[in-house]
Protein backbone atom coordinates (compact mmCIF):
# COMPACT_ATOMS: atom_id res chain seq x y z
CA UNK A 1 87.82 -26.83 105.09
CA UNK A 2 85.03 -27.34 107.14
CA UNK A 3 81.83 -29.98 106.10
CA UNK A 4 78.65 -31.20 107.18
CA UNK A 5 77.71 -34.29 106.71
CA UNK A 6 74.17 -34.05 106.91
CA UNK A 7 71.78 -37.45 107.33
CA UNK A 8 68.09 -37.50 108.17
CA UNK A 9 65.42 -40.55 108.99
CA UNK A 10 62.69 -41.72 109.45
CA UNK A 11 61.99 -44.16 112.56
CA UNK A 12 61.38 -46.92 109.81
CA UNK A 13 65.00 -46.72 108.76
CA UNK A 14 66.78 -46.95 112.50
CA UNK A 15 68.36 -50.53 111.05
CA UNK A 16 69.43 -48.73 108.11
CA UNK A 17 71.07 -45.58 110.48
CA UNK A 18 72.59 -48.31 112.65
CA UNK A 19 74.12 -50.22 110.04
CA UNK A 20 75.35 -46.99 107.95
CA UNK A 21 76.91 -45.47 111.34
CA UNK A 22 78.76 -48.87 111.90
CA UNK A 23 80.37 -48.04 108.59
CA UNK A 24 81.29 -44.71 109.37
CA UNK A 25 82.80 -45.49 112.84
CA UNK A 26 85.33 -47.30 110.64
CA UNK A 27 86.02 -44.17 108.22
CA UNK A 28 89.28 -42.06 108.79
CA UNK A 29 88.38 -39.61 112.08
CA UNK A 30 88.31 -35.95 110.74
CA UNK A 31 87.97 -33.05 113.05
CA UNK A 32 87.19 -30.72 110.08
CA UNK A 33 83.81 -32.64 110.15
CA UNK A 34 80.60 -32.51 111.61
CA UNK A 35 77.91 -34.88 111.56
CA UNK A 36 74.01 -32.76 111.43
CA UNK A 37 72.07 -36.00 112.20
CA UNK A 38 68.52 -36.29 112.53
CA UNK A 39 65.41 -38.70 113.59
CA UNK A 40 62.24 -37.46 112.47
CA UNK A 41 60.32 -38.64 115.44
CA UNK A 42 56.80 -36.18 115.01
CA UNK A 43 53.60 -37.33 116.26
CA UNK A 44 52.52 -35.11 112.50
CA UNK A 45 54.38 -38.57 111.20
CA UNK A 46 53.61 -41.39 113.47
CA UNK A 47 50.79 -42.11 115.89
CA UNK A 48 52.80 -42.96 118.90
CA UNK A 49 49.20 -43.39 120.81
CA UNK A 50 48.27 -46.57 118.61
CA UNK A 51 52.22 -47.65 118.11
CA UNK A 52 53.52 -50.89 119.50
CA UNK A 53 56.77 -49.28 119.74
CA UNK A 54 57.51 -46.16 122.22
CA UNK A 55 58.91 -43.24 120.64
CA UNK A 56 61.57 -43.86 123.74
CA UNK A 57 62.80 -47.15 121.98
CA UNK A 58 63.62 -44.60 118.81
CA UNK A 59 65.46 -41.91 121.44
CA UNK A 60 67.56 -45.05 122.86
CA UNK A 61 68.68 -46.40 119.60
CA UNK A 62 69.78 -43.03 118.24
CA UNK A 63 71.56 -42.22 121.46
CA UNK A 64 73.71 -45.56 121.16
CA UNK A 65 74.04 -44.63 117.31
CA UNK A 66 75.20 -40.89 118.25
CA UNK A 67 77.79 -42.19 121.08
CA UNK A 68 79.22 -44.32 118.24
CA UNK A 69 79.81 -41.68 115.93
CA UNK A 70 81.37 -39.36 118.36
CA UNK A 71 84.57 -41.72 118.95
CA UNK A 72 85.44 -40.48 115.26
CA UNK A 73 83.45 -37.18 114.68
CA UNK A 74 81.79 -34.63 116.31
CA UNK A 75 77.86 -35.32 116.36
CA UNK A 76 74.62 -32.81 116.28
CA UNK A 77 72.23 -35.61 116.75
CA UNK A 78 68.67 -35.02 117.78
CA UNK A 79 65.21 -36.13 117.70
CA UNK A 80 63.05 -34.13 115.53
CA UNK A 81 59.22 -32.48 116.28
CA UNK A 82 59.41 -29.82 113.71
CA UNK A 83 62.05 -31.61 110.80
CA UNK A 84 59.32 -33.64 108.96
CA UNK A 85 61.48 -34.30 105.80
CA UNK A 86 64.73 -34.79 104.40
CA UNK A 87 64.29 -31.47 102.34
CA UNK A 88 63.60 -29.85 105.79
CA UNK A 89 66.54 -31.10 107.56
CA UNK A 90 69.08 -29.92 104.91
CA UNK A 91 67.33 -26.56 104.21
CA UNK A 92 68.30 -26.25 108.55
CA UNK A 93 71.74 -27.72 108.35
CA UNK A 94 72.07 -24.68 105.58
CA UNK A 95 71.10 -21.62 107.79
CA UNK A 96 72.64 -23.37 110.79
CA UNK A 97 76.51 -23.92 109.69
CA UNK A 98 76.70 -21.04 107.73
CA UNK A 99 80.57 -20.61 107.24
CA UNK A 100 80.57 -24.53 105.95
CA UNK A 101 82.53 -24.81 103.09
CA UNK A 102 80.46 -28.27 102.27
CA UNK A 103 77.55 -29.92 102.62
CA UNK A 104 77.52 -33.66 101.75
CA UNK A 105 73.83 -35.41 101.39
CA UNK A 106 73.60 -39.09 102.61
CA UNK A 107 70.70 -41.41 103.08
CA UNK A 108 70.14 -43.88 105.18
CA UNK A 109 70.44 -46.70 102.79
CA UNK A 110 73.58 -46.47 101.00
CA UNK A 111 76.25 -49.07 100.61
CA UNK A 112 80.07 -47.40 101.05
CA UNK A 113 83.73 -48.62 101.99
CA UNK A 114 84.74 -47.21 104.97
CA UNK A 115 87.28 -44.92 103.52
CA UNK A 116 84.56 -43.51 101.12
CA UNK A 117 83.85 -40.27 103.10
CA UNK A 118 87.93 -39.49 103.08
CA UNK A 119 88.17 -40.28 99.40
CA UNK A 120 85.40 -37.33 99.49
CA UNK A 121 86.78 -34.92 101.48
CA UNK A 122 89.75 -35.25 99.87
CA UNK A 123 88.09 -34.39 96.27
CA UNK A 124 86.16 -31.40 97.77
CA UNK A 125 89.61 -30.03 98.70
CA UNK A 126 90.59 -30.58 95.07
CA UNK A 127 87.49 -29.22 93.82
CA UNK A 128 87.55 -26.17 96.05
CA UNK A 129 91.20 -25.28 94.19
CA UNK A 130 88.92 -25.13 90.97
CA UNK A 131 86.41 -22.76 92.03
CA UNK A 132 83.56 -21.94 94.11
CA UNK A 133 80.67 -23.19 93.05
CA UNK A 134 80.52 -27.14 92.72
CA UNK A 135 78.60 -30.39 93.04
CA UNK A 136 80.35 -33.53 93.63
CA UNK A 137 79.72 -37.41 93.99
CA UNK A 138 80.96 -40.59 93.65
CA UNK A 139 80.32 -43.02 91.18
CA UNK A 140 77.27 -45.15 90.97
CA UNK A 141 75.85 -48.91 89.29
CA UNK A 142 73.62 -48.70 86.74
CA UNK A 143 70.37 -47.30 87.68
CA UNK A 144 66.61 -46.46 86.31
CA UNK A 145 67.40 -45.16 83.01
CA UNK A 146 70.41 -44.06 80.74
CA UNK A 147 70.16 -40.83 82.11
CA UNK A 148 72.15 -41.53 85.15
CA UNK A 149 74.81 -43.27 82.87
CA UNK A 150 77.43 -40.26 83.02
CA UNK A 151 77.29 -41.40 86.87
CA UNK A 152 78.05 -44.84 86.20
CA UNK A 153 81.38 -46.58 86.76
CA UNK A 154 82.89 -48.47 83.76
CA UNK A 155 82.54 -51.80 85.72
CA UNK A 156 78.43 -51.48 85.45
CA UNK A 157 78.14 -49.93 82.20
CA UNK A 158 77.21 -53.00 80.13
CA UNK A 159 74.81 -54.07 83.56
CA UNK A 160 70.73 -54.10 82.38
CA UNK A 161 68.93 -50.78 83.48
CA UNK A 162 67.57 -51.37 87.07
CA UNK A 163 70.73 -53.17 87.67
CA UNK A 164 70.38 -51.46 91.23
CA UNK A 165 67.35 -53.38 92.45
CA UNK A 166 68.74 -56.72 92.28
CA UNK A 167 72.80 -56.23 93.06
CA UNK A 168 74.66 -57.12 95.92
CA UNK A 169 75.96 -53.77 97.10
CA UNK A 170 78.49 -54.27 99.59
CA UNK A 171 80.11 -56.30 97.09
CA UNK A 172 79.95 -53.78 94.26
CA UNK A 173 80.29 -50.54 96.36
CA UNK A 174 84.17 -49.62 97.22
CA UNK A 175 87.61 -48.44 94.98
CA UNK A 176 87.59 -50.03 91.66
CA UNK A 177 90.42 -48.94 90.24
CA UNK A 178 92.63 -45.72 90.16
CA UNK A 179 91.44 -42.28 91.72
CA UNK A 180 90.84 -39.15 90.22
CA UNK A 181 88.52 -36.13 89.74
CA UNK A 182 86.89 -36.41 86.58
CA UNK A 183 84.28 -33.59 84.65
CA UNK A 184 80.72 -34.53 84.81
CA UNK A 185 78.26 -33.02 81.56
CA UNK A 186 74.71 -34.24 81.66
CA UNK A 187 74.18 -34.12 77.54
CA UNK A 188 70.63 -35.54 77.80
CA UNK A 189 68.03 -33.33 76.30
CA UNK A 190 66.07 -31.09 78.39
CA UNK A 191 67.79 -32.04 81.13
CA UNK A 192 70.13 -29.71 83.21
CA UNK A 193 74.18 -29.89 82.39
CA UNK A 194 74.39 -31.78 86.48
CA UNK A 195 72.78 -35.15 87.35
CA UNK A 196 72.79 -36.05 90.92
CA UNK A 197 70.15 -37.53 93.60
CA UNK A 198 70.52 -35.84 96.99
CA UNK A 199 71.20 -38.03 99.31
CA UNK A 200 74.04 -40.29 97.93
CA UNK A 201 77.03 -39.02 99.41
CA UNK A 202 76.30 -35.79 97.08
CA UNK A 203 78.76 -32.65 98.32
CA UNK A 204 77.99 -29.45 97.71
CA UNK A 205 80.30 -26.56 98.35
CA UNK A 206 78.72 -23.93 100.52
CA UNK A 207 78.98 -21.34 98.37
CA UNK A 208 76.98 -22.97 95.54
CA UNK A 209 74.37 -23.81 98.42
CA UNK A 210 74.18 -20.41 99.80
CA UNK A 211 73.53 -18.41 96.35
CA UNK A 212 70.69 -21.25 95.18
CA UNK A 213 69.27 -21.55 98.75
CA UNK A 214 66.33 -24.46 99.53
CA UNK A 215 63.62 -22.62 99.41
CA UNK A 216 61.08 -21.44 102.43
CA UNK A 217 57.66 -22.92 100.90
CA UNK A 218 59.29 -26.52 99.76
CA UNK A 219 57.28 -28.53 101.73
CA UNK A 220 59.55 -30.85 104.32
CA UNK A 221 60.44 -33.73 101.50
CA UNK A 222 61.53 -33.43 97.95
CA UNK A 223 63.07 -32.21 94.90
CA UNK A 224 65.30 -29.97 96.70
CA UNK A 225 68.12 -31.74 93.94
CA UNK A 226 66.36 -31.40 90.88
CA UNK A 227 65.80 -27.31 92.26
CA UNK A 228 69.26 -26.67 92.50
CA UNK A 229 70.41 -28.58 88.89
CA UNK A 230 67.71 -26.40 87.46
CA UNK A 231 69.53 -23.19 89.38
CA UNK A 232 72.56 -24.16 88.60
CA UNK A 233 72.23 -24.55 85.31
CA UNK A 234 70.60 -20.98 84.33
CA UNK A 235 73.57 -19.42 87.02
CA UNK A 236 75.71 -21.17 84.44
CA UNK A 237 74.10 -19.70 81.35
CA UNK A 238 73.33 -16.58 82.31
CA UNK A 239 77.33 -16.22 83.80
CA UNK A 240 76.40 -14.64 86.83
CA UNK A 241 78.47 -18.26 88.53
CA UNK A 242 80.40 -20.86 86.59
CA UNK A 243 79.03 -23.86 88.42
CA UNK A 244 81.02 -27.24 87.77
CA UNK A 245 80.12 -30.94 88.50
CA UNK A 246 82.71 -33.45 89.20
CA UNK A 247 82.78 -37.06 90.23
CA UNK A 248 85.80 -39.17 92.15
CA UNK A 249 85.70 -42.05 89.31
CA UNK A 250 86.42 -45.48 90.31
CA UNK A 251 84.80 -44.40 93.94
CA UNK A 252 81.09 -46.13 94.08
CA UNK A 253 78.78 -46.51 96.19
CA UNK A 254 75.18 -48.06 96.25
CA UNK A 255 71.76 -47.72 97.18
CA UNK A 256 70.69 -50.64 99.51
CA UNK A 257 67.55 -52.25 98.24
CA UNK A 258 69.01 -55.95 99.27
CA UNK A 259 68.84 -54.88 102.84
CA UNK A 260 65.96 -51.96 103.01
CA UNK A 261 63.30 -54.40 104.97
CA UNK A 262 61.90 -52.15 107.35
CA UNK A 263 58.95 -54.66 108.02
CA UNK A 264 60.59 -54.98 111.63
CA UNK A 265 59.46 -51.73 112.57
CA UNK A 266 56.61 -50.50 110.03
CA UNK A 267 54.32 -53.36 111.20
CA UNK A 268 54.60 -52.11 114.90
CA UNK A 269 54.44 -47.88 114.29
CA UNK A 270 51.25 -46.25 113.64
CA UNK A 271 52.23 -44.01 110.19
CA UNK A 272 51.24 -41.20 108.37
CA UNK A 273 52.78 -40.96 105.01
CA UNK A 274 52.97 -38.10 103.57
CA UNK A 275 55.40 -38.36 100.87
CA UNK A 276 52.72 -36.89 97.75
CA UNK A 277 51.39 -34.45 99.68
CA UNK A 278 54.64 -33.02 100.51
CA UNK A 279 55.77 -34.04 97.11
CA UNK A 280 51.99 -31.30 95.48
CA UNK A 281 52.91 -28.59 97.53
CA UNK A 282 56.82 -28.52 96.10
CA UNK A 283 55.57 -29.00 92.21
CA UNK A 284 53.04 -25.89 93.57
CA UNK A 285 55.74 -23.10 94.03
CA UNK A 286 58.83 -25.00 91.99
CA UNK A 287 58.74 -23.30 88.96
CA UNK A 288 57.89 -19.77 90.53
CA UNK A 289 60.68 -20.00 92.79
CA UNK A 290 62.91 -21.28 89.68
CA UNK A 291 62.24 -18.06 88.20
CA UNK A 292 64.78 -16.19 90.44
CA UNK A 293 67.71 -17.69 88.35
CA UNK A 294 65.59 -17.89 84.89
């Protein structure tokens, strides 16, 4: 089985890539594993001209980040002119490794055990025996809204909404109690059967990725996730794929606000955010490109 473990960031979150590939480097080696890594380093994102920091000082850190990596995995990591989003960068690792069997999303901010990308692997082997198309994550804390509650571990179910914000997440990510694949059915109204956010630690099995696609005029960043549920979900109805969702229960992992201060760096760069505009032109074309599966 062969995955790709893609991760994308922004200069801002070089702590937050440092401290995540220090917990890799600790996760089982795999050679059936590739790491697509990349460091959106664009003058169409940052001013380097009127930034305290060089875009060299970015290049350095990622190369020490990238040398750590490779004592467990092999590493694609590069500094990026044209990949101005995460959207982008996945939509790439998709038309680049096209005999993957799975793609697995992860952010730059999210709490894991070491041992949480074997746990994983080892459940997209188990899913793969099930069928082709799939989506697969761990377990999360309670988040937002109830809406992400058929994601949340029985440990955090009687936590407040927007639990997330104020937890301590090394202490809450980790194995909390027996493994095994469990069934995931989103059964809130109007929503799609599959609830996921992209980049935590979501897997995707290639096949499932190649027939939904991320399409050509997304902009760089967002809602790449909510396109595929969408996809998946009328694939589903219509028959023409059974698509399932599963999760590895008692297998969490967090996202990092306690940690996510990237003051350090965003007081000395020079930025252009451009997050909404990104965010129009996606909501522009979503539904017409949704219309392929409808």
């Amino acid at each position: 089985m062969k995955a790709v473990l893609c991760i994308f960031a922004m200069p801002t979150e070089i702590g937050d890539l440092a401290r995540l590939a220090r917990t890799l480097a600790r996760s089982p080696p795999s050679t059936s594993l590739e790491i697509d890594l990349a460091l959106a380093l664009s003058p169409q994102l940052v001013d380097w001209k009127k930034s305290a920091l060089p875009r060299s000082f970015f290049e350095d850190q990622l190369a020490s980040i990238s040398r750590l990596l490779e004592r467990s995995f092999t590493v694609r990591a590069r500094s990026s002119e044209d990949v101005l989003g995460c959207t982008a960068h996945r939509r790439a690792a998709l038309e680049r490794y096209t005999e993957a069997d799975v793609f697995c999303w992860l952010d730059p901010d999210i709490a894991f055990a070491p041992q949480t990308l074997d746990l994983l692997l080892q459940g997209c082997r188990l899913a793969n025996q099930r069928g082709t198309h799939w989506i697969l994550t761990p377990e999360l804390v309670r988040l937002w809204d109830a809406t992400w509650d058929c994601l949340v571990n029985d440990q955090f179910r009687d936590k407040p909404l927007g639990y997330q914000k104020d937890n301590d997440p090394w202490a809450d990510c980790g194995v909390k109690g027996p493994l095994t694949l469990e069934s995931v059915f989103n059964r809130i109204p109007g929503q799609p059967r599959f609830k996921f956010a992209g980049g935590w630690f979501t897997c995707l099995s290639g096949e499932l990725l190649r027939t939904v696609g991320i399409p050509h005029s997304f902009a760089p960043y967002g809602l790449e996730d909510t396109f595929i549920m969408w996809a998946a979900e009328y694939l589903t109805r219509s028959g023409r794929a059974q698509v399932s969702q599963y999760k590895v229960k008692n297998l969490v992992v967090c996202e990092n606000y306690r940690d996510r201060d990237h003051s350090a760096y965003r007081n000395h760069l020079t930025l252009f955010d451009r997050r909404e505009e990104f965010l129009a032109i996606t909501r522009s074309v979503f539904q017409a490109e949704l219309e392929r599966f409808q």
